[in-house]
Protein backbone atom coordinates (compact mmCIF):
# COMPACT_ATOMS: atom_id res chain seq x y z
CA UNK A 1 14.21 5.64 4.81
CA UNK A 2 11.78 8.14 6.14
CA UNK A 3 14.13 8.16 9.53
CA UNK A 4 16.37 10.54 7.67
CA UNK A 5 13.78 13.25 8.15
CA UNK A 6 13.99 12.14 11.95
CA UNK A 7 12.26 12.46 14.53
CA UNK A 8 9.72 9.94 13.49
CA UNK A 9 6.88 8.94 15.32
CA UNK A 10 4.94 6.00 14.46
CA UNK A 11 1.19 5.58 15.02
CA UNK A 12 -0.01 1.94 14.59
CA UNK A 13 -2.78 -0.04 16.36
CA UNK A 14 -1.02 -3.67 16.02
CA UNK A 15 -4.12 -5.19 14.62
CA UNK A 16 -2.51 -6.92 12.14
CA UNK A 17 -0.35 -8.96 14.23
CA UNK A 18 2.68 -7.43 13.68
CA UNK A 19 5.06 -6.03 16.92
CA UNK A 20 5.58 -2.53 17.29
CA UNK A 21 9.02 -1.73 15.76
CA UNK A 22 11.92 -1.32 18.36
CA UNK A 23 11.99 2.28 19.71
CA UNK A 24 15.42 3.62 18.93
CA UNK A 25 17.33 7.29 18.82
CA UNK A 26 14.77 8.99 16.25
CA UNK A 27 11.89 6.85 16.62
CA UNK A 28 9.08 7.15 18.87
CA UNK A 29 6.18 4.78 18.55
CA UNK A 30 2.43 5.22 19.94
CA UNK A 31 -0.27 2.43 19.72
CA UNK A 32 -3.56 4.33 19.03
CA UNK A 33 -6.29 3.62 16.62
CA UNK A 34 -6.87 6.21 14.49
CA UNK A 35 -10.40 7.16 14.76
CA UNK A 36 -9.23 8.03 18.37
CA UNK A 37 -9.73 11.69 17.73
CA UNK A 38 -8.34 13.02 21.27
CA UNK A 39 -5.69 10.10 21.35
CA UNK A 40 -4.05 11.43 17.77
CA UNK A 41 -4.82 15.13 18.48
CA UNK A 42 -2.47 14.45 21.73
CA UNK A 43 0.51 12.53 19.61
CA UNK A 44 0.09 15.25 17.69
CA UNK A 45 0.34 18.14 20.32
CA UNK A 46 3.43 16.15 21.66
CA UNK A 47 5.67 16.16 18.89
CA UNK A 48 4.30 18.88 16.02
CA UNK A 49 5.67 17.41 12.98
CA UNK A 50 6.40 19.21 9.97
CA UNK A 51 4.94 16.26 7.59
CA UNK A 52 2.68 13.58 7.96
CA UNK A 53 2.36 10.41 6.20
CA UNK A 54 -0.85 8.49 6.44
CA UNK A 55 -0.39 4.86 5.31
CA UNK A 56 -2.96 3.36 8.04
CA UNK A 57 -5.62 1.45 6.75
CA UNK A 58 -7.60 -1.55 6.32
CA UNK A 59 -6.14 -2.58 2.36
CA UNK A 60 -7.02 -6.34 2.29
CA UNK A 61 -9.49 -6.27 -0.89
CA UNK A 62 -11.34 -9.10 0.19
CA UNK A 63 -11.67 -8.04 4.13
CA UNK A 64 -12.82 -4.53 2.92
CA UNK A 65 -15.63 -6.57 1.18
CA UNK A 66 -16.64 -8.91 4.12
CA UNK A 67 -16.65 -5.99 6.57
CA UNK A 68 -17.64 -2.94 4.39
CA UNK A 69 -18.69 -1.00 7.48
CA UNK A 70 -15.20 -1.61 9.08
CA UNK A 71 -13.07 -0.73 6.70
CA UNK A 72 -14.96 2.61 5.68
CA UNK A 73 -15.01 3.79 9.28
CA UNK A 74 -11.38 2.73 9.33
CA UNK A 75 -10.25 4.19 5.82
CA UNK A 76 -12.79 7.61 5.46
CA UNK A 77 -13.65 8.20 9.36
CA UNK A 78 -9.90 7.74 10.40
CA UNK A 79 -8.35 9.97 8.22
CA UNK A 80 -10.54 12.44 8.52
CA UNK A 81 -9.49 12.02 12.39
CA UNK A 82 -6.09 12.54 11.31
CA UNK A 83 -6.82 15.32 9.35
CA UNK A 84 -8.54 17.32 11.75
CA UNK A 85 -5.50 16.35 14.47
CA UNK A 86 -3.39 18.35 11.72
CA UNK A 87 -5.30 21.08 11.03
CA UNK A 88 -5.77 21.49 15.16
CA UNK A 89 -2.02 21.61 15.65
CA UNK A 90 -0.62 22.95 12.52
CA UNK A 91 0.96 20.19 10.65
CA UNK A 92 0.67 21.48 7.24
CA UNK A 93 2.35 18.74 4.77
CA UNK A 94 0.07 15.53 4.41
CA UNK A 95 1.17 13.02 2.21
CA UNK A 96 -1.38 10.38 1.47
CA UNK A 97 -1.27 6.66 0.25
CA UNK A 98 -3.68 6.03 -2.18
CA UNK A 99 -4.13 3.06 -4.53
CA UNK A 100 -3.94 2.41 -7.98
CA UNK A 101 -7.42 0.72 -7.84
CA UNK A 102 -8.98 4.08 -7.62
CA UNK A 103 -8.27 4.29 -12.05
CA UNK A 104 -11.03 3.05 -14.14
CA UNK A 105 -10.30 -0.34 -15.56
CA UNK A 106 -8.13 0.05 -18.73
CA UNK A 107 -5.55 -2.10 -20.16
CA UNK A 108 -2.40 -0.02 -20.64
CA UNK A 109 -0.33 2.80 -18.43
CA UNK A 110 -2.63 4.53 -16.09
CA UNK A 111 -1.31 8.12 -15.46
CA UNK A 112 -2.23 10.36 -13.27
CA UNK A 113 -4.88 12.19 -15.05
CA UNK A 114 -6.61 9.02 -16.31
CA UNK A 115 -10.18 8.75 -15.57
CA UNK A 116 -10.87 7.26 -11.66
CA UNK A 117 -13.74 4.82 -11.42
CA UNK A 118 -13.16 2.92 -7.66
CA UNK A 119 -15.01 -0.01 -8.02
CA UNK A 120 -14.49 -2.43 -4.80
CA UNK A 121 -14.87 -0.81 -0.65
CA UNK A 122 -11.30 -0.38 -0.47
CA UNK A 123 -10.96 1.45 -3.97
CA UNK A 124 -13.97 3.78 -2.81
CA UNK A 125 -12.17 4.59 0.69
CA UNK A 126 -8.79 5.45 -0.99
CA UNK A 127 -11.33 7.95 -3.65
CA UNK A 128 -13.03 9.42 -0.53
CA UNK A 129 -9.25 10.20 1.42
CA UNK A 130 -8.23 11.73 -1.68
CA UNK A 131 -11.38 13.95 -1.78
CA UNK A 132 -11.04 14.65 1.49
CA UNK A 133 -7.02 15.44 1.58
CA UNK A 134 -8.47 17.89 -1.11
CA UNK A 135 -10.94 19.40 0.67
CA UNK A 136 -8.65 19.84 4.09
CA UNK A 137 -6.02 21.67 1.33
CA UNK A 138 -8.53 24.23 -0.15
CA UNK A 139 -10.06 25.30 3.08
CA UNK A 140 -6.71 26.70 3.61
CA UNK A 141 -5.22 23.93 5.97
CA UNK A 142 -2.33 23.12 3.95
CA UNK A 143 -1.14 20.92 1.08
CA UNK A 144 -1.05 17.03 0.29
CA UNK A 145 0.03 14.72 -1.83
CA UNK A 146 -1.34 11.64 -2.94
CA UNK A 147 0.98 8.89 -3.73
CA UNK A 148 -1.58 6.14 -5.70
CA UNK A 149 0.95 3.60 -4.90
CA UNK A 150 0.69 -0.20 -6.67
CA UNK A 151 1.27 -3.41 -5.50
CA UNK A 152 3.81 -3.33 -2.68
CA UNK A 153 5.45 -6.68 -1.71
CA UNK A 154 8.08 -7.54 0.52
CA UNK A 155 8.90 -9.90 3.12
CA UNK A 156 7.10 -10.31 6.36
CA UNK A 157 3.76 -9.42 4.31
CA UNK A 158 1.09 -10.40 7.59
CA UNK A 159 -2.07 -9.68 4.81
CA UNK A 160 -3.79 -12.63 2.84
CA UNK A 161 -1.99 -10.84 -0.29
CA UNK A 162 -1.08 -13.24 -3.12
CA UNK A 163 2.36 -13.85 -2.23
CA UNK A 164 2.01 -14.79 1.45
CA UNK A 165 -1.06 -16.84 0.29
CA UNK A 166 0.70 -18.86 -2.37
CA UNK A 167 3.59 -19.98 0.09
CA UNK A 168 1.82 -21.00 3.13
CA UNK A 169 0.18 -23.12 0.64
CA UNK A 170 3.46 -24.58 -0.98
CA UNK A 171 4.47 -25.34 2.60
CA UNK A 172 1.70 -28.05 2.52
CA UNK A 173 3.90 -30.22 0.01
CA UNK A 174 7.36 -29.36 0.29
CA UNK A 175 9.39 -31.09 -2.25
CA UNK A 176 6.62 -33.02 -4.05
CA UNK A 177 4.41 -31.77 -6.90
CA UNK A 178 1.36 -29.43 -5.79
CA UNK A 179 -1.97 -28.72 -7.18
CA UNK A 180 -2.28 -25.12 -6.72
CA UNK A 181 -6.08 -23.95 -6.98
CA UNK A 182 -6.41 -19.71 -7.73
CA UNK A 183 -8.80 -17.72 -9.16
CA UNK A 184 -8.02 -15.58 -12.64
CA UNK A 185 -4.67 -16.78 -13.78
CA UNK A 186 -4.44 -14.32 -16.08
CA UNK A 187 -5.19 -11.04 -14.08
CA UNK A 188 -1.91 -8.67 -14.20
CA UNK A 189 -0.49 -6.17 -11.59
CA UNK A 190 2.08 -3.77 -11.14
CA UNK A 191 4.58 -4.43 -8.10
CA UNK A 192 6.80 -2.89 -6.74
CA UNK A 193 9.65 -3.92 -4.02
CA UNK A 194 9.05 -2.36 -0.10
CA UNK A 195 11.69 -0.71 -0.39
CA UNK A 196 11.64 1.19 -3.39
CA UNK A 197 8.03 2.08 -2.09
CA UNK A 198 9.84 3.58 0.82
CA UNK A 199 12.33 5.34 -1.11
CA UNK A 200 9.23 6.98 -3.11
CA UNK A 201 7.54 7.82 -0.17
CA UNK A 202 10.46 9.53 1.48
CA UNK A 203 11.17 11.71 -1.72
CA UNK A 204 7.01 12.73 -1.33
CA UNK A 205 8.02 13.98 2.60
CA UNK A 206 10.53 15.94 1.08
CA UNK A 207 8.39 17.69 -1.43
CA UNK A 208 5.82 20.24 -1.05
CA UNK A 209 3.52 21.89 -3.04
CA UNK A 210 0.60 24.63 -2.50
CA UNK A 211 -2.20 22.62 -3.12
CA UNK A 212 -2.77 18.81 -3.97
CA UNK A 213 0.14 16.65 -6.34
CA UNK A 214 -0.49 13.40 -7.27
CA UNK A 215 2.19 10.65 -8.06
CA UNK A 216 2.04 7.03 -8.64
CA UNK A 217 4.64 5.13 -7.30
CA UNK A 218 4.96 2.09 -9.58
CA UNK A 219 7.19 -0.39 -11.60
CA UNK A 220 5.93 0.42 -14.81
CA UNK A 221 5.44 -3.63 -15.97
CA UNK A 222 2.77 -5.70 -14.78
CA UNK A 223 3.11 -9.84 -14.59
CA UNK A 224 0.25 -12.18 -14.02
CA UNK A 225 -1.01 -14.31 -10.97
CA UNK A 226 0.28 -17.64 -13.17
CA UNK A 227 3.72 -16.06 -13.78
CA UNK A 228 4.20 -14.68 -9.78
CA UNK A 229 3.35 -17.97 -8.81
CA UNK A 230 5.78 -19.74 -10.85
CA UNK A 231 8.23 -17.78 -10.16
CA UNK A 232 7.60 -18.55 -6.14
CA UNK A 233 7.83 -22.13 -6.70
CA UNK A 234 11.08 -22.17 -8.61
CA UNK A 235 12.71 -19.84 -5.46
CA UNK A 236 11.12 -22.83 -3.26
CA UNK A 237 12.37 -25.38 -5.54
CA UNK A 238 8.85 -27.26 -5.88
CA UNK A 239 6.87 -28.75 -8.54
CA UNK A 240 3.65 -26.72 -8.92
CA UNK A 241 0.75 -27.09 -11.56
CA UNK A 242 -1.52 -23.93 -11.35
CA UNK A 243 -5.53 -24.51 -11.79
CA UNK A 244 -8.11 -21.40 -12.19
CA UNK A 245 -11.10 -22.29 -9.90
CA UNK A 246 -14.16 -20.24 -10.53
CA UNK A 247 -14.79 -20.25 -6.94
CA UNK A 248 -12.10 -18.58 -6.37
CA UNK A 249 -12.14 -15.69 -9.12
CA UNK A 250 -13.33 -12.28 -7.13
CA UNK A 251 -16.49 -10.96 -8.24
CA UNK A 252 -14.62 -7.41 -9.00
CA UNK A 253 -11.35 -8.14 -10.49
CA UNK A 254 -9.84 -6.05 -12.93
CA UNK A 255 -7.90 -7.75 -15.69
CA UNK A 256 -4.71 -5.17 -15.83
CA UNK A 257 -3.34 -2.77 -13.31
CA UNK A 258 -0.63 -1.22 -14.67
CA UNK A 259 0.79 2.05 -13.97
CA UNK A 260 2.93 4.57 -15.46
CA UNK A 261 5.60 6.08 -12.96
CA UNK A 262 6.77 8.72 -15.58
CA UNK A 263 5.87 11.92 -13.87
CA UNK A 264 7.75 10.36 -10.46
CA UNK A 265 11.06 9.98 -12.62
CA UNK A 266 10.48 13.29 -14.14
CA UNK A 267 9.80 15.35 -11.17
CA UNK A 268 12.02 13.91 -8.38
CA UNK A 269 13.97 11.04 -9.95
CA UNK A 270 12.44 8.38 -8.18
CA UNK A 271 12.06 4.54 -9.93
CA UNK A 272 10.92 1.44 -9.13
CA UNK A 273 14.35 -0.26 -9.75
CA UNK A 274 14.58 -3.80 -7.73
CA UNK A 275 14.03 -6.65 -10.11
CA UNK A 276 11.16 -8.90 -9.42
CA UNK A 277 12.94 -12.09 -8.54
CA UNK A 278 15.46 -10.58 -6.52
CA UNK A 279 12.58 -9.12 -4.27
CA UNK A 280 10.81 -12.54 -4.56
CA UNK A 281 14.13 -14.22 -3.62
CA UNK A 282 14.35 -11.78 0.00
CA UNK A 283 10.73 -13.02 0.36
CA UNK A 284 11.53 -16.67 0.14
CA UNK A 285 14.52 -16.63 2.11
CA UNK A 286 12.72 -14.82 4.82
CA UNK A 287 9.75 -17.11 4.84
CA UNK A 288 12.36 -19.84 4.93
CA UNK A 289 13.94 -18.91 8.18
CA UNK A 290 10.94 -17.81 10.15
């Protein structure tokens, strides 16, 4: 969706495991790591886009908590490379993705000027970017906005997320009935489909401002690990029975993580409309045939 502002160039360093997407009319593709300050100050020379997006970063909760160092040089240290590439060649429009785990824990809506209280690595790197997208906007270098976007899921998901987890698991007793093992049953999150994500996103490229806007781009209804799980298993067609194993709870996991995407409708129009099953039903189908 963001190809309709085309030329796009895409800066990714393939460390998740996923190819490089198919270079095409529009799209250009680099593979560069981020904290390579000359290497994205060059991309950036090359092509002197009007807008940049910044979605890189390491967003796995519980890898951000084995390798704290790694994902804070990665999250805070590479956008600050990114940054300074913009401010060095004039790209003016930054358009950040944050995370709704940077809101205090609070069981309700979150909006956008509810209290922020980060409290996991990843949560604290997406609270530093957004301090530092403000910082790069008042010294005069342009304007951002943060999109604190919520649970994204879609197909081809290469992360340990919840979604990818609980089917490689349900592929170790297709047909027959499965003990499935997880931590809090009962904690609740906000998704939203890929592509509504991308939709959002696009809108944000298309919108400026003087200073710093923030938006959260989110569904507006939250549904436990118990219910996403059951819901996977009936799309497989197996027999599940879910079990919460304390060795398995996080130490840090909020109980609700809901968000409120009212100012996002108000402002620009933009909902999370693709019903949960149907989105779970693209996942299945394209876990099925890979």
């Amino acid at each position: 969706m963001l190809r309709q502002h085309q030329p796009v160039v895409v800066v990714d360093d393939l460390s998740v495991g996923r190819p490089m997407p198919a270079q095409t009319d529009g799209l250009i593709c680099y593979q560069a790591d981020i904290r390579d300050r000359q290497a994205m100050i060059a991309i950036m020379e090359c092509h002197r886009p009007a807008s940049l997006v910044h979605l890189a970063a390491i967003h796995h909760i519980p890898t951000c908590e084995r390798d704290p160092f790694h994902a804070t040089d990665v999250n805070v240290m590479g956008f600050q490379s990114v940054l300074d590439a913009c401010a060095k060649t004039g790209c003016r429009h930054v358009v950040l993705a944050s995370s709704g785990a940077v809101y205090d824990w609070h069981d309700g809506p979150l909006a956008e000027n509810a209290a922020l209280a980060p409290q996991d690595v990843y949560a604290a790197s997406k609270a530093a970017n957004e301090h530092q997208l403000a910082a790069w906007a008042k010294a005069g270098r342009g304007a951002g906005i943060i999109a604190r976007m919520f649970n994204v899921i879609g197909p081809n998901d290469p992360n340990g997320h919840l979604i990818p987890d609980l089917l490689r698991r349900m592929d170790a007793a297709p047909g027959g009935p499965l003990t499935l093992r997880m931590g809090n049953l009962d904690r609740r999150r906000d998704f939203v489909d890929v592509n509504d994500m991308a939709a959002g996103l696009a809108c944000l490229v298309g919108r400026h401002s003087t200073d710093i806007d923030v938006y959260n781009l989110c569904s507006g209804r939250e549904y436990s690990a118990s219910d996403i799980a059951l819901r996977l298993a009936a799309h497989r067609g197996a027999q599940v029975e879910l079990f919460s194993d304390p060795a398995l709870c996080r130490v840090m996991d909020r109980t609700s993580q809901l968000g409120d995407p009212g100012k996002s409708f108000r402002d620009f129009g933009w909902r999370a409309d693709r019903d949960l099953d149907d989105s779970i039903a693209a996942i299945v189908r394209t876990w099925t045939a890979n």
